[in-house]
C-alpha atoms as a PDB file:
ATOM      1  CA  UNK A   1     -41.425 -65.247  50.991  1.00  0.00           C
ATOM      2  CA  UNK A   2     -43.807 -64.644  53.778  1.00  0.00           C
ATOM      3  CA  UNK A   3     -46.787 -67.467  54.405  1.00  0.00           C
ATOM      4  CA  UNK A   4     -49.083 -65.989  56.940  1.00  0.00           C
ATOM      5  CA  UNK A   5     -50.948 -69.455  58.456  1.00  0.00           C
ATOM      6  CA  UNK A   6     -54.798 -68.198  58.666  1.00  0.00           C
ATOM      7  CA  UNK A   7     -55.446 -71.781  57.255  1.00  0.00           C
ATOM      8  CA  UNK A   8     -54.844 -73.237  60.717  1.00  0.00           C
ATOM      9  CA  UNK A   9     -57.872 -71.033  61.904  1.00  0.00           C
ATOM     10  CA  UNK A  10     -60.882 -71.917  61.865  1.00  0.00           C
ATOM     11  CA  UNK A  11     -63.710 -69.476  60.689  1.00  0.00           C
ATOM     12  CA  UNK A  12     -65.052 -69.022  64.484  1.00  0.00           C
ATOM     13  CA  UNK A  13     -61.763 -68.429  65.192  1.00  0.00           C
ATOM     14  CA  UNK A  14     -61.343 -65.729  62.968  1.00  0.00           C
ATOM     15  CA  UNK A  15     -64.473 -64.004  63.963  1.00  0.00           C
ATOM     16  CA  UNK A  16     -63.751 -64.358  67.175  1.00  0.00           C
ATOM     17  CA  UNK A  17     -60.526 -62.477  66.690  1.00  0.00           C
ATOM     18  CA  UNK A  18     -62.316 -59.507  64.656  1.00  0.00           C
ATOM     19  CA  UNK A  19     -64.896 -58.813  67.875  1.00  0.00           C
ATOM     20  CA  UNK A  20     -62.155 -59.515  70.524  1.00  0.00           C
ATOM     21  CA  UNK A  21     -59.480 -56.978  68.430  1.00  0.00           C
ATOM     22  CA  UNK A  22     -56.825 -59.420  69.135  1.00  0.00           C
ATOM     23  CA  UNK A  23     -55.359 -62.867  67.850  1.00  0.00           C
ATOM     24  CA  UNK A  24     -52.529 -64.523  70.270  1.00  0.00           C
ATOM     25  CA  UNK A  25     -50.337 -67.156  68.198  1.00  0.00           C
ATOM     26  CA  UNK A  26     -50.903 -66.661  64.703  1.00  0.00           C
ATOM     27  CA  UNK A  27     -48.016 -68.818  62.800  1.00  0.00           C
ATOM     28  CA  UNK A  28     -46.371 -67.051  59.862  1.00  0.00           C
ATOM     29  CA  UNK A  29     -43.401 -68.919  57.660  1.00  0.00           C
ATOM     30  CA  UNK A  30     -41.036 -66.368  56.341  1.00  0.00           C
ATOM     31  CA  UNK A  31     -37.931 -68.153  54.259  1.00  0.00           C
ATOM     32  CA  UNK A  32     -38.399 -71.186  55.761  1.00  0.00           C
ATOM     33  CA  UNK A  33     -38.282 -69.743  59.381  1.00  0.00           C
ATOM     34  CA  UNK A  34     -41.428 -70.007  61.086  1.00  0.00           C
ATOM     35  CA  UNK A  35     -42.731 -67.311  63.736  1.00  0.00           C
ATOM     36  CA  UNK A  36     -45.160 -66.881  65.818  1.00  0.00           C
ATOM     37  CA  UNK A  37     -46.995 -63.035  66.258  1.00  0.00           C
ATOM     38  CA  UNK A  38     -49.692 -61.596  68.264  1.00  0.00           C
ATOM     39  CA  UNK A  39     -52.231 -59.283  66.581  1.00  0.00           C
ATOM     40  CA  UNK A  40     -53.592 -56.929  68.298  1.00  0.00           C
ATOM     41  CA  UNK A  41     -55.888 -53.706  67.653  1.00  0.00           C
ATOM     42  CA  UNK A  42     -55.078 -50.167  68.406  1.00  0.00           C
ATOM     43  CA  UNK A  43     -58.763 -49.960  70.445  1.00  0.00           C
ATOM     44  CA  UNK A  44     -57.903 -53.325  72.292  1.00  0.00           C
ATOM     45  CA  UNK A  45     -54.531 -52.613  73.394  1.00  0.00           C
ATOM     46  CA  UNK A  46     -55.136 -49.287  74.625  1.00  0.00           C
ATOM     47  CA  UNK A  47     -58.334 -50.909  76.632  1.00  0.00           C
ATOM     48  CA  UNK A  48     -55.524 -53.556  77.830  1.00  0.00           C
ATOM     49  CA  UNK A  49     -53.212 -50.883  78.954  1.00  0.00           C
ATOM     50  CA  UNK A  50     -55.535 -48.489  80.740  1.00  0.00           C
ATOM     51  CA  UNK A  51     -56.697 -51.642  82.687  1.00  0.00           C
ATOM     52  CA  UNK A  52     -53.343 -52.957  83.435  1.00  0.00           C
ATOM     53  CA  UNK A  53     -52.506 -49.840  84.540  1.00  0.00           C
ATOM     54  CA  UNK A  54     -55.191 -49.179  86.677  1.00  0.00           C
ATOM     55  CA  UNK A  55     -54.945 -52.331  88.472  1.00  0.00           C
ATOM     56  CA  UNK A  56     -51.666 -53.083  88.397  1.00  0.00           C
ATOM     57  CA  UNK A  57     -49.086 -50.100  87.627  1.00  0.00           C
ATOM     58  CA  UNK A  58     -47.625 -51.408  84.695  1.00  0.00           C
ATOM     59  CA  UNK A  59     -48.023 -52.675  81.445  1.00  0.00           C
ATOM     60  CA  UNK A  60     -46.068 -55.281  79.726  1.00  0.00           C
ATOM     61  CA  UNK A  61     -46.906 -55.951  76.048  1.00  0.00           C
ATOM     62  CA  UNK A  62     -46.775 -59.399  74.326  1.00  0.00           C
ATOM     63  CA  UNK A  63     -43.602 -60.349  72.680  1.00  0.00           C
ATOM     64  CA  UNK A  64     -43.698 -59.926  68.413  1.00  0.00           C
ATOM     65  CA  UNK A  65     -46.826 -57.312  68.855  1.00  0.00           C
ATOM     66  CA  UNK A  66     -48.003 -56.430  65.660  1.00  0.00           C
ATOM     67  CA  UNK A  67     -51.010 -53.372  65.903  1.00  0.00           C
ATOM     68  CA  UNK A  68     -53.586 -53.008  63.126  1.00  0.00           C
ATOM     69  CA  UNK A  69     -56.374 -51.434  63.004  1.00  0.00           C
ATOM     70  CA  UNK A  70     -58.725 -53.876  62.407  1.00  0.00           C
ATOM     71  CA  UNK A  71     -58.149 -57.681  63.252  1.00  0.00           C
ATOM     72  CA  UNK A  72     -59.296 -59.009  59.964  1.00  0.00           C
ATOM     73  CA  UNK A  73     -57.267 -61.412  57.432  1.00  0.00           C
ATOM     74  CA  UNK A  74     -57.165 -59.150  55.038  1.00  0.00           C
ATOM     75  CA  UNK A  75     -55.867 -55.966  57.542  1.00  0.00           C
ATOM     76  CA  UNK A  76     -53.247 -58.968  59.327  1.00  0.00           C
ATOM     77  CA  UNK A  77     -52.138 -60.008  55.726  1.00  0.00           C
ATOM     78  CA  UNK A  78     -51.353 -56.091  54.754  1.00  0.00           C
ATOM     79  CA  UNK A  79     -49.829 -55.440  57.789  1.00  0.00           C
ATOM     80  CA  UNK A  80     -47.040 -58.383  57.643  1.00  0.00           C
ATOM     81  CA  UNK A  81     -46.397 -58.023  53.789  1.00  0.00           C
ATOM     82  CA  UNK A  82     -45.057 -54.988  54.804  1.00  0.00           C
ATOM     83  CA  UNK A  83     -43.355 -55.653  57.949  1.00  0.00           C
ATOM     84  CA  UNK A  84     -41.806 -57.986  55.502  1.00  0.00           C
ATOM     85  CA  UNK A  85     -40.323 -56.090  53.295  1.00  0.00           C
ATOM     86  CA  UNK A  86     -39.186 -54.257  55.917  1.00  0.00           C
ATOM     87  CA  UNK A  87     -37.222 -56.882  57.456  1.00  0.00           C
ATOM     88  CA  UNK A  88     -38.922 -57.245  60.916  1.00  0.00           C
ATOM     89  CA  UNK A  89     -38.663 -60.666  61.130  1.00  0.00           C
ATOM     90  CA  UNK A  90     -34.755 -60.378  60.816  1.00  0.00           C
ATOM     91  CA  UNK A  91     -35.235 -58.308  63.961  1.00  0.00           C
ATOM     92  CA  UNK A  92     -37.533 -60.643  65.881  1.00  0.00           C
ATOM     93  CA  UNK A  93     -34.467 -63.197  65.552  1.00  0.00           C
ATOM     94  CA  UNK A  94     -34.579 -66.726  66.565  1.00  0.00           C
ATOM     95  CA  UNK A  95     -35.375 -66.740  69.901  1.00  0.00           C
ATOM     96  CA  UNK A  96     -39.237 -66.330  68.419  1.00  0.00           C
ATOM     97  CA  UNK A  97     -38.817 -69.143  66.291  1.00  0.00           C
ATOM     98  CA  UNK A  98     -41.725 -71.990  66.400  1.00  0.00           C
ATOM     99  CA  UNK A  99     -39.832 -75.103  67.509  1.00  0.00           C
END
């Protein structure tokens, strides 16, 4: 079972996320294992890399990236369901784990 943690947000913070295009940290229980993922959009992280790039040479992406195309609950919530089911957070391993 997969319990994606919006409830620790709080509304600003959700907003904030949706005009930004990204949300860093967001908690998500899956069997009892809790994770931590970073949400970002497809317009936001290709702004991040062309910048990156441009100033520094490289880009280096956040660990447990998850891309969407819009940073909303409801877009995050899709998104995870069915990484789920596909058994990305078996891949992420343990290392990722929330201590």
């Amino acid at each position: 079972m997969i319990n994606i943690r919006f409830d620790e947000l709080s509304e600003r913070d959700i907003f904030e996320a949706e005009c930004k295009g990204y949300l860093s940290g967001l908690k998500v229980e899956v069997d009892g294992k809790n994770f931590i993922v970073n949400i970002y959009s497809l317009t936001r992280l290709n702004q991040d890399f062309q910048t990156e790039m441009e100033y520094y040479g490289y880009f280096a992406t956040e660990p447990n990236l998850v891309i969407v195309d819009e940073v909303t609950p409801e877009k995050i919530k899709f998104v995870l369901e069915i990484n789920y089911k596909g058994k990305y957070f078996d891949e992420i391993g343990v290392l990722n784990e929330v201590k």
